[in-house]
PDB file of N, CA and C in Angstrom:
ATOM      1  N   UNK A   1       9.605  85.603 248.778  1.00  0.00           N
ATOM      2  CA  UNK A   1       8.743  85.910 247.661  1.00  0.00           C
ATOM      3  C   UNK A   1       9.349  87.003 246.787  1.00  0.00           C
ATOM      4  N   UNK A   2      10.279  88.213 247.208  1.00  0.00           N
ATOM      5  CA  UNK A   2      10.645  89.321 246.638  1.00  0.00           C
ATOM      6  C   UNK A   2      11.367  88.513 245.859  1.00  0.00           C
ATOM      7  N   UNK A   3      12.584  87.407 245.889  1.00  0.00           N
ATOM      8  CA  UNK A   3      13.839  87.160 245.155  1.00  0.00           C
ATOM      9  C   UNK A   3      12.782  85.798 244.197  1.00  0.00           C
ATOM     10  N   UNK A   4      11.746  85.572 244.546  1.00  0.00           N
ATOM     11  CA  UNK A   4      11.270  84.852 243.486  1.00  0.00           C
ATOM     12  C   UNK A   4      10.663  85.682 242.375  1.00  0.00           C
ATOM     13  N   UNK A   5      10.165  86.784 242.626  1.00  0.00           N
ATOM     14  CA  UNK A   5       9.441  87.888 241.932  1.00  0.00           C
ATOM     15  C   UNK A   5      10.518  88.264 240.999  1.00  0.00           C
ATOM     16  N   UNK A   6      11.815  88.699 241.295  1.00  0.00           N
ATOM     17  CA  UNK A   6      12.947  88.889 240.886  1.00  0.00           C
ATOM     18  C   UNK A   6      13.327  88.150 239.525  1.00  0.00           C
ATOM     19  N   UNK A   7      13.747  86.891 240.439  1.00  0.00           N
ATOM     20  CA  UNK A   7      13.872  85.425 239.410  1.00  0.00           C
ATOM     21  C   UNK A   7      12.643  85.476 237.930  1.00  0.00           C
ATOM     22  N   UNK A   8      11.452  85.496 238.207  1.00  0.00           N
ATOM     23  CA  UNK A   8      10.316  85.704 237.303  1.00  0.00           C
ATOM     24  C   UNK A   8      10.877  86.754 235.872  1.00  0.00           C
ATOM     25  N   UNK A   9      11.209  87.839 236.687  1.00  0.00           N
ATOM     26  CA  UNK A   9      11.154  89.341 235.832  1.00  0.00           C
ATOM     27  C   UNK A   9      12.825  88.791 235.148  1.00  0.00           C
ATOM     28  N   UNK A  10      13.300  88.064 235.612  1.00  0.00           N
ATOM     29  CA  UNK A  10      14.872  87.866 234.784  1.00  0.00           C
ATOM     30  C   UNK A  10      14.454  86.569 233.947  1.00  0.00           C
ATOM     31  N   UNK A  11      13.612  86.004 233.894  1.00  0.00           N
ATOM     32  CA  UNK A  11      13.327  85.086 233.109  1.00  0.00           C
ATOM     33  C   UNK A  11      13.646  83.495 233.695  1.00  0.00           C
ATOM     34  N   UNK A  12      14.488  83.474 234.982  1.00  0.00           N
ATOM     35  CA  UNK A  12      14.531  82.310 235.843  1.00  0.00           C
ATOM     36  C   UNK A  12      13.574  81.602 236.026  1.00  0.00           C
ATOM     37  N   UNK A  13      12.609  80.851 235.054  1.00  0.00           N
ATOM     38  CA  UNK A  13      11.145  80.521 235.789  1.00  0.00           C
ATOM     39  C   UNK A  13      11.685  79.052 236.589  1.00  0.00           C
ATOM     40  N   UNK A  14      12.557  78.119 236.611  1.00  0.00           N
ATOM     41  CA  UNK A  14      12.741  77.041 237.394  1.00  0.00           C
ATOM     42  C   UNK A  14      13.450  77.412 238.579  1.00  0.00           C
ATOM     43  N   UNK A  15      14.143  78.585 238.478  1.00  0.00           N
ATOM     44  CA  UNK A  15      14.557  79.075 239.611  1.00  0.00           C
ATOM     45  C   UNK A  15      13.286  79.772 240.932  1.00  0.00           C
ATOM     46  N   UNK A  16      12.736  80.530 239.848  1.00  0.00           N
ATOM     47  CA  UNK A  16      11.179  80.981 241.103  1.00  0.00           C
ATOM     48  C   UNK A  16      10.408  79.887 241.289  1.00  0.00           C
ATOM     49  N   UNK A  17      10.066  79.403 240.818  1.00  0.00           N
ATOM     50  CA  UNK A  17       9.667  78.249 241.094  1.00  0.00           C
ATOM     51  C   UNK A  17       9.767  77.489 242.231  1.00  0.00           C
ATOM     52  N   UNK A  18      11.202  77.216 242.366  1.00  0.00           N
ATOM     53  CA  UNK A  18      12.054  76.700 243.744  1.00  0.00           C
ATOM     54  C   UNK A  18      11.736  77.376 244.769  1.00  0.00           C
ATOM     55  N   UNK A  19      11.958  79.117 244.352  1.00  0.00           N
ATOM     56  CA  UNK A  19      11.889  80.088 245.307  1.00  0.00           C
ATOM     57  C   UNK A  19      10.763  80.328 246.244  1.00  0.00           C
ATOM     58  N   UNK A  20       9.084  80.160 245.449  1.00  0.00           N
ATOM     59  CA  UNK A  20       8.360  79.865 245.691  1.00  0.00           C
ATOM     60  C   UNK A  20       8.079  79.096 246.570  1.00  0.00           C
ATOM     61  N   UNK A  21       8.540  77.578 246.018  1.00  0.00           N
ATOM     62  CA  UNK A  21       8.000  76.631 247.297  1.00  0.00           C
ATOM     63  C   UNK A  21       8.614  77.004 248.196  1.00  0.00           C
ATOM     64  N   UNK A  22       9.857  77.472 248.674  1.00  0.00           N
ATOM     65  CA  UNK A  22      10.541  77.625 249.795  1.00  0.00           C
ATOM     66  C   UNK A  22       9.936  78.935 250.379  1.00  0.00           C
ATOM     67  N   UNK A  23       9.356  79.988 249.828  1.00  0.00           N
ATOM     68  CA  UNK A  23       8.802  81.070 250.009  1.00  0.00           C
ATOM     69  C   UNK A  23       7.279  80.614 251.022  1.00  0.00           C
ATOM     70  N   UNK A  24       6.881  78.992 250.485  1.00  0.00           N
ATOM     71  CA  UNK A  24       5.365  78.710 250.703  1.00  0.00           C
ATOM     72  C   UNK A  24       5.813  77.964 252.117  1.00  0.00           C
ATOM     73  N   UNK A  25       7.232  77.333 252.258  1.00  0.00           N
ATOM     74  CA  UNK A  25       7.224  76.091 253.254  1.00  0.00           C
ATOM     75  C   UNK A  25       7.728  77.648 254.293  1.00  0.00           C
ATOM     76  N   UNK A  26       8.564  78.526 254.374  1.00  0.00           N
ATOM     77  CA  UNK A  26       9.061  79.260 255.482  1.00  0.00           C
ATOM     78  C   UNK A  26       7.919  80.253 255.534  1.00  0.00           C
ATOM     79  N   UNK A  27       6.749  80.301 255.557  1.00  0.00           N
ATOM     80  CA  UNK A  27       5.656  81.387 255.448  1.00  0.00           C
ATOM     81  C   UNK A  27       4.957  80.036 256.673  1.00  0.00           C
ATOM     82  N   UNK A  28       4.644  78.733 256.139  1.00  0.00           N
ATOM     83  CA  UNK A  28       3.591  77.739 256.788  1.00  0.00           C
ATOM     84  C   UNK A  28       4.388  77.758 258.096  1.00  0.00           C
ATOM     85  N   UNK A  29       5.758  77.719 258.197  1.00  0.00           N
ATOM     86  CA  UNK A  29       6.676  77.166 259.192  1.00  0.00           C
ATOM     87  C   UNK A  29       6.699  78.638 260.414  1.00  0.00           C
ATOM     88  N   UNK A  30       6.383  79.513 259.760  1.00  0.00           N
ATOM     89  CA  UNK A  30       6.252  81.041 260.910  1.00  0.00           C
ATOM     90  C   UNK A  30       4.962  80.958 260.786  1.00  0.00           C
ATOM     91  N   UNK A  31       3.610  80.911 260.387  1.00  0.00           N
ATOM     92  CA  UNK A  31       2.837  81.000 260.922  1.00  0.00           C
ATOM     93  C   UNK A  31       2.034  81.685 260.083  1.00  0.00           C
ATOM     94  N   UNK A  32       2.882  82.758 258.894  1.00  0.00           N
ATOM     95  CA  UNK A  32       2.126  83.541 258.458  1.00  0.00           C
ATOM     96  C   UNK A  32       1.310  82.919 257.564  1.00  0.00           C
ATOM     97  N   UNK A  33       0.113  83.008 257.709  1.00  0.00           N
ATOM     98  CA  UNK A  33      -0.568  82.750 256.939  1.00  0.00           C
ATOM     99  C   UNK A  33      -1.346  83.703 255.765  1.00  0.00           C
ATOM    100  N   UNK A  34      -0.944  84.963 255.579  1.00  0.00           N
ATOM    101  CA  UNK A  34      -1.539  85.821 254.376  1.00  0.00           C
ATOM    102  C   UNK A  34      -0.187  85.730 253.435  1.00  0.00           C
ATOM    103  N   UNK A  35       0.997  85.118 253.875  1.00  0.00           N
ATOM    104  CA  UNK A  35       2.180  84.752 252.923  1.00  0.00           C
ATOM    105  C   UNK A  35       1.824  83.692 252.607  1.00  0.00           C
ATOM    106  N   UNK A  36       1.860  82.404 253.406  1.00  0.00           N
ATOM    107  CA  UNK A  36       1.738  81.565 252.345  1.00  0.00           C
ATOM    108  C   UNK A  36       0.551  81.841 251.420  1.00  0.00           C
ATOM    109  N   UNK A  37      -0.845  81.997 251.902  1.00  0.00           N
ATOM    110  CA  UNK A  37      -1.579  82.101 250.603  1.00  0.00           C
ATOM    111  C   UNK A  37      -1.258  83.242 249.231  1.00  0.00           C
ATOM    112  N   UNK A  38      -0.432  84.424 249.533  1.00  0.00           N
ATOM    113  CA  UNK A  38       0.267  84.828 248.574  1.00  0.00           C
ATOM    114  C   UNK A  38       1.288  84.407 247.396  1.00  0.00           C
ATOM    115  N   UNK A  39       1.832  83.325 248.810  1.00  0.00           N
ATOM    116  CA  UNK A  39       3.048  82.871 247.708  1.00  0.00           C
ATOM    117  C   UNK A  39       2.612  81.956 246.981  1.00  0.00           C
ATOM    118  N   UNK A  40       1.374  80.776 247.500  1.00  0.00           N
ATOM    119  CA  UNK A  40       1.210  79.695 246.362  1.00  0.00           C
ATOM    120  C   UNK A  40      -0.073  80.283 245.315  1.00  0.00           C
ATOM    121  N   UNK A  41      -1.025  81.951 245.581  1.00  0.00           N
ATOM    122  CA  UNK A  41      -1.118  82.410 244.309  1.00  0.00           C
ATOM    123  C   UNK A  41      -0.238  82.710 243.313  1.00  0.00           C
ATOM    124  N   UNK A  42       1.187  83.257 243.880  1.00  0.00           N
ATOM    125  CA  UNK A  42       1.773  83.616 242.706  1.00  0.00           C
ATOM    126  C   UNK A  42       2.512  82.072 242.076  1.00  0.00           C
ATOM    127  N   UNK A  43       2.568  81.260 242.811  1.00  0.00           N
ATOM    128  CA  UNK A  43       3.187  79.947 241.975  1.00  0.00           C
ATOM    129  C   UNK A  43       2.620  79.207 241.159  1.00  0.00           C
ATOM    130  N   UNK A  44       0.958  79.209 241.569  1.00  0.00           N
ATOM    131  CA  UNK A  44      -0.188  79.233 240.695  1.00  0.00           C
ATOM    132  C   UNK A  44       0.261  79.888 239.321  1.00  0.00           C
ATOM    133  N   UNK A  45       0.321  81.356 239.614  1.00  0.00           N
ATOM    134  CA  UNK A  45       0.024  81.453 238.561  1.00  0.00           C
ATOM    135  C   UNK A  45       1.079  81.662 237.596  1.00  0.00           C
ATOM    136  N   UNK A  46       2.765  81.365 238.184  1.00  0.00           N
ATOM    137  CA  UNK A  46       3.611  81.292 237.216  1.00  0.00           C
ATOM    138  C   UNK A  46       3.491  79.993 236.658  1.00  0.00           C
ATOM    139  N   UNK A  47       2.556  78.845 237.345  1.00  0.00           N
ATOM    140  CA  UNK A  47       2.613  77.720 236.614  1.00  0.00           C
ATOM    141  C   UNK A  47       1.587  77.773 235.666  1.00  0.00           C
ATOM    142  N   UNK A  48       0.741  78.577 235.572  1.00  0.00           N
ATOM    143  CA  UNK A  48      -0.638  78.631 234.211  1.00  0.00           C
ATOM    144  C   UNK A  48       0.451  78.973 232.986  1.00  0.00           C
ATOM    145  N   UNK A  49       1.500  79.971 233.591  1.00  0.00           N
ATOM    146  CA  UNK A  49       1.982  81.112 232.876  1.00  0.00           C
ATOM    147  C   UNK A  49       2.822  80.139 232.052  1.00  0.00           C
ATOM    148  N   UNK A  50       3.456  78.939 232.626  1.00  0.00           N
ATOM    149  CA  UNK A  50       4.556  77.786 231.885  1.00  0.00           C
ATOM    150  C   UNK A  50       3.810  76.574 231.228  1.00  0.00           C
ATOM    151  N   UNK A  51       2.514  76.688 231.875  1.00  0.00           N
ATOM    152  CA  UNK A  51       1.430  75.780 230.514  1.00  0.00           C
ATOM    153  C   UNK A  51       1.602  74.138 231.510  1.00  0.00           C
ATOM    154  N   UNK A  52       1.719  74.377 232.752  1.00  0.00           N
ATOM    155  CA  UNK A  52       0.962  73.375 233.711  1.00  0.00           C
ATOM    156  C   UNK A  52       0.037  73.486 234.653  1.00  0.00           C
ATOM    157  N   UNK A  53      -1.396  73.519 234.022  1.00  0.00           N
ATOM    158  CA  UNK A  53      -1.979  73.586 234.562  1.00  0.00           C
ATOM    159  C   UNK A  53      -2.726  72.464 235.907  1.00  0.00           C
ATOM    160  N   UNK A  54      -1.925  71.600 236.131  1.00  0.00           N
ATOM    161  CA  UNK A  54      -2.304  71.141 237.355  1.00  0.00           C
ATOM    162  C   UNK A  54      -1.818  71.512 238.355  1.00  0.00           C
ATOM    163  N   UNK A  55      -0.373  71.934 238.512  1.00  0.00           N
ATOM    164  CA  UNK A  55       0.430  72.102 239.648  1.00  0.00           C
ATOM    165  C   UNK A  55      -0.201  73.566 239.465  1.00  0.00           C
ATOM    166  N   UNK A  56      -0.658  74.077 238.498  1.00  0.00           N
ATOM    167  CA  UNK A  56      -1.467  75.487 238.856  1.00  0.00           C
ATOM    168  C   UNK A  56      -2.461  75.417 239.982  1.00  0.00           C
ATOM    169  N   UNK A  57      -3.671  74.200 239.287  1.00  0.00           N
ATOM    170  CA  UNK A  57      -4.804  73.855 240.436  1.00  0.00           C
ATOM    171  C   UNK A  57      -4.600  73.823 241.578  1.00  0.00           C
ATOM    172  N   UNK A  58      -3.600  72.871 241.795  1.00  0.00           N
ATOM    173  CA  UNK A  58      -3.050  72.973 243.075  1.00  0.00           C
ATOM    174  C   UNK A  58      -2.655  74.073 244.085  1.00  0.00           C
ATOM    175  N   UNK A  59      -1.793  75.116 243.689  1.00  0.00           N
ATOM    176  CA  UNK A  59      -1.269  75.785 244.131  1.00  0.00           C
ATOM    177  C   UNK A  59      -2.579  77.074 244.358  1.00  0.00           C
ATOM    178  N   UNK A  60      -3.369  77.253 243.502  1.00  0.00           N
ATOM    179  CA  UNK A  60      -4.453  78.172 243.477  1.00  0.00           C
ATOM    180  C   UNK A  60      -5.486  77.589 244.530  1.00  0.00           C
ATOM    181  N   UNK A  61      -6.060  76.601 244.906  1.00  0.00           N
ATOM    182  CA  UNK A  61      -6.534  75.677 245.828  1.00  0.00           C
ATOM    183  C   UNK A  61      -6.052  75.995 246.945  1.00  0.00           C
ATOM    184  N   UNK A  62      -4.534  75.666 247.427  1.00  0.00           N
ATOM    185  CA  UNK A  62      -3.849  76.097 248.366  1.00  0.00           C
ATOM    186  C   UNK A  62      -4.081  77.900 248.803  1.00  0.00           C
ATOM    187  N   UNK A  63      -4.079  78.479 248.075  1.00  0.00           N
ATOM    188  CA  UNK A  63      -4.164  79.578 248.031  1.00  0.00           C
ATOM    189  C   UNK A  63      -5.945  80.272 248.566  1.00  0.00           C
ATOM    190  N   UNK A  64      -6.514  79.650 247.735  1.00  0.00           N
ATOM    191  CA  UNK A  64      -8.085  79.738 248.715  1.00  0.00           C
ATOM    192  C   UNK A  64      -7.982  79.463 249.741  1.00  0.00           C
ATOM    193  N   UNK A  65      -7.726  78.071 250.090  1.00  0.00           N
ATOM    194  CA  UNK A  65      -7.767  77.656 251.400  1.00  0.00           C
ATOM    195  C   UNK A  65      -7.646  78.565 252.498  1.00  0.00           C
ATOM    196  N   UNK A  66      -5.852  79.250 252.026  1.00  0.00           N
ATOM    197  CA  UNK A  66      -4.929  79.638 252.829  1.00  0.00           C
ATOM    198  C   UNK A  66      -5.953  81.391 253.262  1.00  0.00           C
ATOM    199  N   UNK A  67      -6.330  81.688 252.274  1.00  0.00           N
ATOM    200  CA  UNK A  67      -7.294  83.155 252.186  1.00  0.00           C
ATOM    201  C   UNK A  67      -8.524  82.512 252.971  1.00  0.00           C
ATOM    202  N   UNK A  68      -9.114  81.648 252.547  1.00  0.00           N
ATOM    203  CA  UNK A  68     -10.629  81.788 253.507  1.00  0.00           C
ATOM    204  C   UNK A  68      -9.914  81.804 255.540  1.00  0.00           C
ATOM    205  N   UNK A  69      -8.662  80.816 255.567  1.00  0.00           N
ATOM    206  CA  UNK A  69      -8.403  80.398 256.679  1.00  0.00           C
ATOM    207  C   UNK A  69      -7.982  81.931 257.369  1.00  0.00           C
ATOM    208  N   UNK A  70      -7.459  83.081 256.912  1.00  0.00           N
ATOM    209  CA  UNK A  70      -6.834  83.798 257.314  1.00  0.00           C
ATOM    210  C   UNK A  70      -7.956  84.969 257.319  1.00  0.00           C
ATOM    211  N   UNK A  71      -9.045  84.652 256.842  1.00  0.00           N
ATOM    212  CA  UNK A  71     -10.217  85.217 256.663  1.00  0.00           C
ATOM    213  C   UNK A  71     -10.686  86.523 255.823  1.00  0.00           C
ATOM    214  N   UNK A  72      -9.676  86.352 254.712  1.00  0.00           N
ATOM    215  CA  UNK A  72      -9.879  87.387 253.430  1.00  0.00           C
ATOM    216  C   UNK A  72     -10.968  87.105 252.372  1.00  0.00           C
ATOM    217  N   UNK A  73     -12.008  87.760 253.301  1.00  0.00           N
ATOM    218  CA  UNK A  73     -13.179  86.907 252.291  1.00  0.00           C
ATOM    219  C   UNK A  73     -13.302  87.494 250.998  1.00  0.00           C
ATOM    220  N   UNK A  74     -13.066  88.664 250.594  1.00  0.00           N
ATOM    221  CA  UNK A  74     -13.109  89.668 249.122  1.00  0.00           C
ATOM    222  C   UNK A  74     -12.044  88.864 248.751  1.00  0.00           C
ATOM    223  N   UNK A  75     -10.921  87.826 249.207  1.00  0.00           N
ATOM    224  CA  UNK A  75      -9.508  87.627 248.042  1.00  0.00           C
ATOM    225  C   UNK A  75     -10.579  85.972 247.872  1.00  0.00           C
ATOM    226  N   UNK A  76     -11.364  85.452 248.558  1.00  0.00           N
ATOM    227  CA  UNK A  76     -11.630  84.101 248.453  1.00  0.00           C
ATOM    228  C   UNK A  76     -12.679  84.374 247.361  1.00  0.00           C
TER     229      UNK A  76
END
């Protein structure tokens, strides 16, 4: 998530992007679950930020999910 955050602030948005999902699949694949729901808020919302808002829905969806499941009820 740091080197996608990175990518963002340099203007790489297809690069974070990438970074992201891989940020979302090695977060699901260890277990953590307050990362992945971090990482597919922020992919969310670099995708509002690029003017697709479905793969936004998506990713923000994921992101509830991932928060109620991990039981952050103030982030849900």
């Amino acid at each position: 998530m740091v080197g996608a955050g990175r990518l963002r602030r340099t203007g790489a948005l297809a690069e974070a992007r990438d970074a992201d999902d891989g940020a979302i699949v090695q977060a699901r694949a260890a277990g953590f679950l307050h990362e992945e729901a971090l990482a597919h808020e922020l992919a969310g919302l670099l995708c509002l930020e690029r003017g697709h808002p479905h793969a936004a829905r998506h990713h923000l969806r994921d992101a509830h999910y991932a928060y109620a499941r991990w039981g952050a009820a103030a982030k849900v």
